[in-house]
N, C-alpha and C. Protein backbone atom coordinates (compact mmCIF):
# COMPACT_ATOMS: atom_id res chain seq x y z
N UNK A 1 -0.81 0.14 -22.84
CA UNK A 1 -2.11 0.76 -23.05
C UNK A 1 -1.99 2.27 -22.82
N UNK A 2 -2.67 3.23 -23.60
CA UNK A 2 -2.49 4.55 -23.65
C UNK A 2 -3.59 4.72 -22.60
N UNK A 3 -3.43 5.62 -21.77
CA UNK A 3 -4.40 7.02 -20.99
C UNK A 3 -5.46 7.90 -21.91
N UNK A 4 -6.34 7.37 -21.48
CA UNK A 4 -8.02 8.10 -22.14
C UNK A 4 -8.34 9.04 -21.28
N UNK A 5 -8.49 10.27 -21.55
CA UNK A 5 -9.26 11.45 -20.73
C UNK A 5 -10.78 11.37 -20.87
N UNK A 6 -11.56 11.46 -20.16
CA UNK A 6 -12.98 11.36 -20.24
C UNK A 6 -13.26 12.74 -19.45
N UNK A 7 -14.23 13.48 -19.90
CA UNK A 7 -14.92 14.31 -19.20
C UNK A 7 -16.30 13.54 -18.47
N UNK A 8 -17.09 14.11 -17.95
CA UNK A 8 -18.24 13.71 -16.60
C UNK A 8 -18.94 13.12 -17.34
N UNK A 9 -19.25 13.49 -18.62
CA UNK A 9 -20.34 12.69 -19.35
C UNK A 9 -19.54 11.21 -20.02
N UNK A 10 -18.26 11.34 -20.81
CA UNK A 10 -17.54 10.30 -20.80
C UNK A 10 -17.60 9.44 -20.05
N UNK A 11 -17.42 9.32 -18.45
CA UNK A 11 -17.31 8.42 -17.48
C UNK A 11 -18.28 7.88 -17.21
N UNK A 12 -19.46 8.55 -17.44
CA UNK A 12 -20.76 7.96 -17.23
C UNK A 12 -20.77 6.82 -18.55
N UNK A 13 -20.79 7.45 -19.92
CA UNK A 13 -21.07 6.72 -20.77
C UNK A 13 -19.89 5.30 -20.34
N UNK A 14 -18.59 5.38 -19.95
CA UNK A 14 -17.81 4.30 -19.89
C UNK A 14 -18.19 3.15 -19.13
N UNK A 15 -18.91 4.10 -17.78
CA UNK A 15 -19.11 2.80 -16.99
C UNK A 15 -20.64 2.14 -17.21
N UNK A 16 -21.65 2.82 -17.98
CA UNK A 16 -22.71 2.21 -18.55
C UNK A 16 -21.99 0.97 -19.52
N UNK A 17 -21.11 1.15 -20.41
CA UNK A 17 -21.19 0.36 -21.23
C UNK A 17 -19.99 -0.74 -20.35
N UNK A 18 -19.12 -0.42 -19.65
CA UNK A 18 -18.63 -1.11 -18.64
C UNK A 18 -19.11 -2.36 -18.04
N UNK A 19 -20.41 -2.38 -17.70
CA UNK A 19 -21.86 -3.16 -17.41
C UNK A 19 -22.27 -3.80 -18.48
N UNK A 20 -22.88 -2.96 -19.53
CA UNK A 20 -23.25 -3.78 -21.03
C UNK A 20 -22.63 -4.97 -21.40
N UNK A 21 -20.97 -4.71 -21.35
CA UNK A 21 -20.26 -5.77 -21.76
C UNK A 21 -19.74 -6.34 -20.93
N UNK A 22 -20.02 -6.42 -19.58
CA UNK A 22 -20.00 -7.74 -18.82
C UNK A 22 -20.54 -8.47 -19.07
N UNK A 23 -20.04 -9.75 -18.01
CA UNK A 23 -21.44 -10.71 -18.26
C UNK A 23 -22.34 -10.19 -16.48
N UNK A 24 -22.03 -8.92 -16.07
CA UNK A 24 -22.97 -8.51 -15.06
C UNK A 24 -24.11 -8.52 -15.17
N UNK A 25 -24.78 -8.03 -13.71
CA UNK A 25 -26.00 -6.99 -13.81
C UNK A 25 -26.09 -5.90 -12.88
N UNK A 26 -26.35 -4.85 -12.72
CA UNK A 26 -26.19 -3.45 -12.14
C UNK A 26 -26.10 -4.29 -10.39
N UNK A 27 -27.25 -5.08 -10.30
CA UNK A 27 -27.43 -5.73 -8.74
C UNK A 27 -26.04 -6.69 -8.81
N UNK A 28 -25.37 -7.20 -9.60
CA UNK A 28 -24.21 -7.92 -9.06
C UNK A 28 -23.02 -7.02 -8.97
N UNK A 29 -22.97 -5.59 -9.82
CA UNK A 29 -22.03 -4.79 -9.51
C UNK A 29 -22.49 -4.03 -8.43
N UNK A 30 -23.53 -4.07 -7.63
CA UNK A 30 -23.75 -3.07 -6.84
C UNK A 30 -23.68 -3.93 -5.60
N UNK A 31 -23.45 -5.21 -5.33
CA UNK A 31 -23.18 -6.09 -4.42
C UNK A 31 -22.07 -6.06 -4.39
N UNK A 32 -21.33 -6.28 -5.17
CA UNK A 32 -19.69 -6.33 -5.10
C UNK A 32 -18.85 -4.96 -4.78
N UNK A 33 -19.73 -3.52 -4.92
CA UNK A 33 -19.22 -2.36 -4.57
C UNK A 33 -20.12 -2.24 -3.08
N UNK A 34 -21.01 -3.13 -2.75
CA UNK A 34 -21.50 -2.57 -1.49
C UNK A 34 -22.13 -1.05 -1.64
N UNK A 35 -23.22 -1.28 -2.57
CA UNK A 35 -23.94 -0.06 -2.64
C UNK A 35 -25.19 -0.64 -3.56
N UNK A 36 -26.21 0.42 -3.44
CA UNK A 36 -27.55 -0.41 -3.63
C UNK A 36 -27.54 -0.41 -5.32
N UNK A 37 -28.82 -1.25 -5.93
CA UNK A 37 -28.70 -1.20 -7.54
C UNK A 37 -29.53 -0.13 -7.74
N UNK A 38 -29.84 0.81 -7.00
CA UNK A 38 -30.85 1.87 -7.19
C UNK A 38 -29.34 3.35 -7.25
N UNK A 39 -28.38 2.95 -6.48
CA UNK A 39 -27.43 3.99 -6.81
C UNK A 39 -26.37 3.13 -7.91
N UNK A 40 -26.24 2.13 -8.06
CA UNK A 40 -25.59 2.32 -9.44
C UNK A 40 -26.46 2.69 -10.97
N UNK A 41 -27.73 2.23 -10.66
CA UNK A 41 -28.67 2.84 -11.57
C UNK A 41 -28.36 4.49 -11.83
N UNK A 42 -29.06 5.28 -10.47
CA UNK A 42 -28.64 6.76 -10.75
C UNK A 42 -26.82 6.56 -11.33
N UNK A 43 -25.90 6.50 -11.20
CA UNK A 43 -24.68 6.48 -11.55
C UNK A 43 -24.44 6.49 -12.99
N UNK A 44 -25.37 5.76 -13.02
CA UNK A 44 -25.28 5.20 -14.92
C UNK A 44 -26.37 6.30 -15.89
N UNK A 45 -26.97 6.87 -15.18
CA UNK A 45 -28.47 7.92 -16.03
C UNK A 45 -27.87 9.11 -15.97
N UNK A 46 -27.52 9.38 -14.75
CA UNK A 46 -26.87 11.07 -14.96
C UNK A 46 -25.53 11.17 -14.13
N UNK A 47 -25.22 12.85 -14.94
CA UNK A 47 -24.17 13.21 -14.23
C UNK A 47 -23.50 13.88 -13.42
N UNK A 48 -24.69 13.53 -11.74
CA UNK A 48 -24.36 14.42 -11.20
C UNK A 48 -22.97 14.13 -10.27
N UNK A 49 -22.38 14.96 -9.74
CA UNK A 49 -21.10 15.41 -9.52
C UNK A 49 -20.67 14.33 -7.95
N UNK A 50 -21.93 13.89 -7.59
CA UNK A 50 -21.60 13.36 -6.25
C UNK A 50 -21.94 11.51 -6.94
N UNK A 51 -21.96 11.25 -7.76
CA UNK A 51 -21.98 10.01 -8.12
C UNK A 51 -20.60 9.75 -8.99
N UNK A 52 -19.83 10.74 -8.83
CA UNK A 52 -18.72 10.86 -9.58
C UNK A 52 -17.67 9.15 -9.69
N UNK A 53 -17.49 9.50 -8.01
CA UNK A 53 -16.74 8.36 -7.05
C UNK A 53 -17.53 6.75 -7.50
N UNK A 54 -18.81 7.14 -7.44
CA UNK A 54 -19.54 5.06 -7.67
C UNK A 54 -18.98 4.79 -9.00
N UNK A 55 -19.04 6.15 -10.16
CA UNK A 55 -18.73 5.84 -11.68
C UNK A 55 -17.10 5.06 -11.56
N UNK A 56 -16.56 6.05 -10.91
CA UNK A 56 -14.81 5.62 -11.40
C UNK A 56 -14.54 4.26 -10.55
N UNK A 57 -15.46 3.64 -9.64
CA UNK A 57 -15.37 2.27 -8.69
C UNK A 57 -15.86 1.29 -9.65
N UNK A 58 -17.11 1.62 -10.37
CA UNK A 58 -17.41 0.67 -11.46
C UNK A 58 -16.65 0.60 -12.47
N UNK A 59 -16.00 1.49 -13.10
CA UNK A 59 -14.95 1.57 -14.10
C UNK A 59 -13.90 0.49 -13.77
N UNK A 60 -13.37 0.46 -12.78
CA UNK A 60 -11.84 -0.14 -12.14
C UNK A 60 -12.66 -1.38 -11.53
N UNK A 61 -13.96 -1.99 -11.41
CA UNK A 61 -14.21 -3.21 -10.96
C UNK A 61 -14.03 -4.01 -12.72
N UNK A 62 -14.84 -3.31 -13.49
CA UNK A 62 -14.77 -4.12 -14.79
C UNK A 62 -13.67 -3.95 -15.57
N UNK A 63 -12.77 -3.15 -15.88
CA UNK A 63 -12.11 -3.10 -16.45
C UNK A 63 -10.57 -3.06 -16.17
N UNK A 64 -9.73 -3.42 -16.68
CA UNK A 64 -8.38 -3.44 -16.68
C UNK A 64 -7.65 -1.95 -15.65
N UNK A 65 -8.00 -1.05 -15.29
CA UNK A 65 -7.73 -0.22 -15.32
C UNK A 65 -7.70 0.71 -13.96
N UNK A 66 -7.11 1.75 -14.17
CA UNK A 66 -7.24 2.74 -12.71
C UNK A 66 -7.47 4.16 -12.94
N UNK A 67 -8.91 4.88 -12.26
CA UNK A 67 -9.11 5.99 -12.62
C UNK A 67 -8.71 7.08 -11.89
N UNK A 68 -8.06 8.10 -12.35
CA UNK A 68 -7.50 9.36 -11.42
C UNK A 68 -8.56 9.87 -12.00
N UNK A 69 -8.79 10.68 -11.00
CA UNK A 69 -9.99 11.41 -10.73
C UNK A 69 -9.14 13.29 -11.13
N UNK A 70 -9.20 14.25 -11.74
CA UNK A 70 -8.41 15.12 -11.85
C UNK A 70 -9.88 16.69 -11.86
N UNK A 71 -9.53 17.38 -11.64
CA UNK A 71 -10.22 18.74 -11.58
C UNK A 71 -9.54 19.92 -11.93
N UNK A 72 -9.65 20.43 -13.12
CA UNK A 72 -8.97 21.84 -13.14
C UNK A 72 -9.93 22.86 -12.99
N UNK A 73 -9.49 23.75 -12.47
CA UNK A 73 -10.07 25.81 -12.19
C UNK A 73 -8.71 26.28 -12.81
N UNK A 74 -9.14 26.80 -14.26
CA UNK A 74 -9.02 28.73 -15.14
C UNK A 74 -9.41 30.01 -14.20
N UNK A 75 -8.47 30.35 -14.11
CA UNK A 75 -8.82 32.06 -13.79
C UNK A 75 -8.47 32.76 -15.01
N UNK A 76 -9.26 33.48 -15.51
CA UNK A 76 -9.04 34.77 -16.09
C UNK A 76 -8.80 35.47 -15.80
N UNK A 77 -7.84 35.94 -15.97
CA UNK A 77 -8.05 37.61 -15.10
C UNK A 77 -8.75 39.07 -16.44
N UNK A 78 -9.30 39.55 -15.80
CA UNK A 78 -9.87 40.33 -16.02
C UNK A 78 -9.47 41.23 -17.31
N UNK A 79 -10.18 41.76 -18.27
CA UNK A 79 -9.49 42.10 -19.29
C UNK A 79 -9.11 43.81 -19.02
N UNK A 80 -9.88 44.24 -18.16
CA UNK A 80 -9.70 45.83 -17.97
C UNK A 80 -8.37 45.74 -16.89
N UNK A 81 -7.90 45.06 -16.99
CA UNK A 81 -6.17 45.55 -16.22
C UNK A 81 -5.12 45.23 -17.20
């Protein structure tokens, strides 16, 4: 199996549909991660940066798979030097 890069909105969309095509429901994945169905809900609607971690736990409960989590910072440097 090849390596998929997902950006923040990617991961969201993965682990929404992650759910879809279970035979889950947000409350049986949110029992089995030990976290409420009100935060895998937020997890699945938006993308904020601290729900990052519940997305890539739901990813790797349903699916085959293991998510590295990766972050890059660009510096520019400045064009007047």
């Amino acid at each position: 199996m090849q390596e998929t890069r997902l950006d923040v909105e990617g991961l969201r969309q993965r682990a929404e549909q992650a759910i879809e095509e279970s035979p889950y429901t947000q409350a049986d994945v949110a029992r089995e991660l030990e976290v409420s169905r009100a935060s895998v809900n937020r997890a699945l609607k938006d993308t904020s940066p601290k729900l990052e971690k519940l997305r890539c736990r739901i990813v790797e409960l349903l699916e085959p798979c293991r998510v590295e989590r990766k972050r890059i910072f660009l510096l520019h440097p400045d064009s007047d030097e």
